[in-house]
N, C-alpha and C. Protein backbone atom coordinates (compact mmCIF):
# COMPACT_ATOMS: atom_id res chain seq x y z
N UNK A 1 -44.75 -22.77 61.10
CA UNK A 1 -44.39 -22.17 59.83
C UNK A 1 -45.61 -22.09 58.93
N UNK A 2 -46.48 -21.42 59.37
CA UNK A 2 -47.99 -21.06 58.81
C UNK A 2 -47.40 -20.45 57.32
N UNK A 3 -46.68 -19.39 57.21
CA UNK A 3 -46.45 -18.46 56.83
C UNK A 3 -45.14 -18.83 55.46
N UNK A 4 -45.65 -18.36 54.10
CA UNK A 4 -44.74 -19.09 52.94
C UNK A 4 -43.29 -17.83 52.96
N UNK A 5 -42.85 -18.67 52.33
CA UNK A 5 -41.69 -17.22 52.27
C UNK A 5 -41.82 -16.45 51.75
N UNK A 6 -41.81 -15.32 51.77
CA UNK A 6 -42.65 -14.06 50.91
C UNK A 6 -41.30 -12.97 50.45
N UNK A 7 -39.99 -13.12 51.23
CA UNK A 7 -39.36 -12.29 50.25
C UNK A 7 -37.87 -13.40 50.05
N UNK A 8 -37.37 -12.82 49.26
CA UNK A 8 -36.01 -13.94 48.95
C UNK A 8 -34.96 -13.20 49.26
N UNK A 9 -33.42 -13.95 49.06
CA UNK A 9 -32.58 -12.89 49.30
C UNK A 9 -32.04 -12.13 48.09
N UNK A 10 -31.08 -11.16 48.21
CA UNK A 10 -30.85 -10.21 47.10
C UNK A 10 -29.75 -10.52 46.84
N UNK A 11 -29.53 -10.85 44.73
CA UNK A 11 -28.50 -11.54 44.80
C UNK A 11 -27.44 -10.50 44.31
N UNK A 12 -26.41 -10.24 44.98
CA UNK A 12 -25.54 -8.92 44.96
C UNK A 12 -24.31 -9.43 44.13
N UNK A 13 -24.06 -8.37 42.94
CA UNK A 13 -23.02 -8.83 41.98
C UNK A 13 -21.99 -7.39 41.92
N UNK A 14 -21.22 -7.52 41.61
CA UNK A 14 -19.82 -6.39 41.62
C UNK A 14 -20.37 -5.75 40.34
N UNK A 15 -21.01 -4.22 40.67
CA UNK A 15 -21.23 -3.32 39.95
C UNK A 15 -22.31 -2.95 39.37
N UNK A 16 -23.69 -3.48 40.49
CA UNK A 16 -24.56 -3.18 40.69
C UNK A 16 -24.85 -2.05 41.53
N UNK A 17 -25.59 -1.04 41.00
CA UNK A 17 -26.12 -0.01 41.76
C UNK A 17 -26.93 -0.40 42.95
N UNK A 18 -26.99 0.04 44.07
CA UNK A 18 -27.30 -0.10 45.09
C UNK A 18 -28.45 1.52 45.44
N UNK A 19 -29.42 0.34 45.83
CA UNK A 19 -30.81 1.47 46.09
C UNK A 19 -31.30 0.81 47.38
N UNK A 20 -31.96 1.62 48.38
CA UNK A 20 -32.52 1.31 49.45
C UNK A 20 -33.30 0.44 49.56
N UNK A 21 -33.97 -0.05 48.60
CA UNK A 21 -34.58 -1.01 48.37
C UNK A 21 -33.69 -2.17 48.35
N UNK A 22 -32.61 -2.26 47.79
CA UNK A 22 -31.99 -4.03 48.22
C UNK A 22 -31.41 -4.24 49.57
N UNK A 23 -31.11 -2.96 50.64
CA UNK A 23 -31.15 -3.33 51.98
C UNK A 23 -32.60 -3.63 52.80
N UNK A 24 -34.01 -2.95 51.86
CA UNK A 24 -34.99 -3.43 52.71
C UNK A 24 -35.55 -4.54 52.65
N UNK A 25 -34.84 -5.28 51.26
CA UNK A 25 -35.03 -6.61 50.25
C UNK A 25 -34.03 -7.66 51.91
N UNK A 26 -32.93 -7.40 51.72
CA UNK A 26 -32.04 -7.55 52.46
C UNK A 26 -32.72 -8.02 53.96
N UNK A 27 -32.99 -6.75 54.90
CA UNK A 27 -33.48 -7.12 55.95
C UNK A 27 -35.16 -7.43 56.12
N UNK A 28 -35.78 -7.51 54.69
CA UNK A 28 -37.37 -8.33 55.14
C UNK A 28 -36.87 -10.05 54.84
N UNK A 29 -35.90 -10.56 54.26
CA UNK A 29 -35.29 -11.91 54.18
C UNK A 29 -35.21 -12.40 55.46
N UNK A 30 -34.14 -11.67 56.43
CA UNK A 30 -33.63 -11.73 57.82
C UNK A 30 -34.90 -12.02 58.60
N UNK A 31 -35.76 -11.25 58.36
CA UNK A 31 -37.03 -11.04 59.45
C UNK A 31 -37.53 -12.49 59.06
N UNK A 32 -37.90 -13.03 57.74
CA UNK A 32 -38.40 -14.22 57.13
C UNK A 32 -37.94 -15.07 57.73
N UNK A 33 -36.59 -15.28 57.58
CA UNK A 33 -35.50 -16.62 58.10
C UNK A 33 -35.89 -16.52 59.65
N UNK A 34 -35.23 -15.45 60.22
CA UNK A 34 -35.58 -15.57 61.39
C UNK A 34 -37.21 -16.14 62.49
N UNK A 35 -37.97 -15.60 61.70
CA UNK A 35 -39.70 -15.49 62.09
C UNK A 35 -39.39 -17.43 62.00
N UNK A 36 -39.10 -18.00 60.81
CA UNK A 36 -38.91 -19.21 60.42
C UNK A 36 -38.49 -20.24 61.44
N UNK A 37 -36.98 -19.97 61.96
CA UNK A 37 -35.89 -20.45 62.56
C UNK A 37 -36.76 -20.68 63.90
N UNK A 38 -37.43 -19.35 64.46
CA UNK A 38 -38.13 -19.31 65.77
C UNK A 38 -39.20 -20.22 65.82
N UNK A 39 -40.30 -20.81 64.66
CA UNK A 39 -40.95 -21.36 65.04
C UNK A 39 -40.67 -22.92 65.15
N UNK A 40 -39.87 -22.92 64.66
CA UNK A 40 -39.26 -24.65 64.27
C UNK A 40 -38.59 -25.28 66.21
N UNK A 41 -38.85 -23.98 66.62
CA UNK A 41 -38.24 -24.28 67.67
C UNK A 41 -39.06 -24.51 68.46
N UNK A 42 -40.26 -24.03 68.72
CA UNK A 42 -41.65 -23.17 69.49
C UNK A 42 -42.53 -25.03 69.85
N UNK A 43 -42.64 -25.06 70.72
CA UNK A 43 -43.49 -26.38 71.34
C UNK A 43 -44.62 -25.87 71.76
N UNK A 44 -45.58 -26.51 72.05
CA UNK A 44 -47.04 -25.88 72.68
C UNK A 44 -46.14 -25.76 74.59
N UNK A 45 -45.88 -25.99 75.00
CA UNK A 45 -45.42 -25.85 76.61
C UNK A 45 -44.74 -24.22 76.64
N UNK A 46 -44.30 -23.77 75.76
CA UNK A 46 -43.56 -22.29 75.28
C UNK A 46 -44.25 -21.32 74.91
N UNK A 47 -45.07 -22.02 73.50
CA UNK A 47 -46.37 -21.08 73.14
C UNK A 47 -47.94 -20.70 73.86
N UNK A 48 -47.79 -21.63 74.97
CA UNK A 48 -48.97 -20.88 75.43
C UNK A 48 -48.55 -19.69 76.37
N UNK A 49 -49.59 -18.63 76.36
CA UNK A 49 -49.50 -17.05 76.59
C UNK A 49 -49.26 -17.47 78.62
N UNK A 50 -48.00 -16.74 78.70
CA UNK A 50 -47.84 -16.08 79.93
C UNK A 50 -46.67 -17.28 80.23
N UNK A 51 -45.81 -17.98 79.23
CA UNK A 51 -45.34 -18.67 79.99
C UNK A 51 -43.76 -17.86 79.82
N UNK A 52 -42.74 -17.70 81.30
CA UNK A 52 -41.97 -17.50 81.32
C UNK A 52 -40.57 -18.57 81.22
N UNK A 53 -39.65 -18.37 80.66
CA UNK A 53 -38.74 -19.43 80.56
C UNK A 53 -37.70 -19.49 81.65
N UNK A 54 -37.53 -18.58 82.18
CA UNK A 54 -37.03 -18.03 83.46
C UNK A 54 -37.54 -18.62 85.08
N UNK A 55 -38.75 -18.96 84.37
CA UNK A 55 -39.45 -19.29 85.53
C UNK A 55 -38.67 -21.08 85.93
N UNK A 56 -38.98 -21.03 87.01
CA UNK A 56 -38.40 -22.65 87.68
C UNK A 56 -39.17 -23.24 89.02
């Protein structure tokens, strides 16, 4: 988790106009959390290049 959080989520209230921008607000959050979630998981035995998980 090199990486700070750089966008937040969008806080959606009843009778707010809606512009393309709070779905791209929306899904750069997702990409954040997610990018996040993945590294918390990530061990050096995973992260080094060429390794398959499939493999046995």
């Amino acid at each position: 988790m090199n990486n700070l959080l750089t966008h937040y989520p969008v806080n959606w209230i009843d009778g707010m106009k809606l512009s393309s921008s709070h779905f791209i607000a929306v899904q750069d959050f997702v990409t954040d959390s997610v990018r996040d979630a993945i590294a918390l998981q990530t061990t050096d035995l995973n992260a080094k290049q060429g390794y398959d998980r499939d493999e046995r």
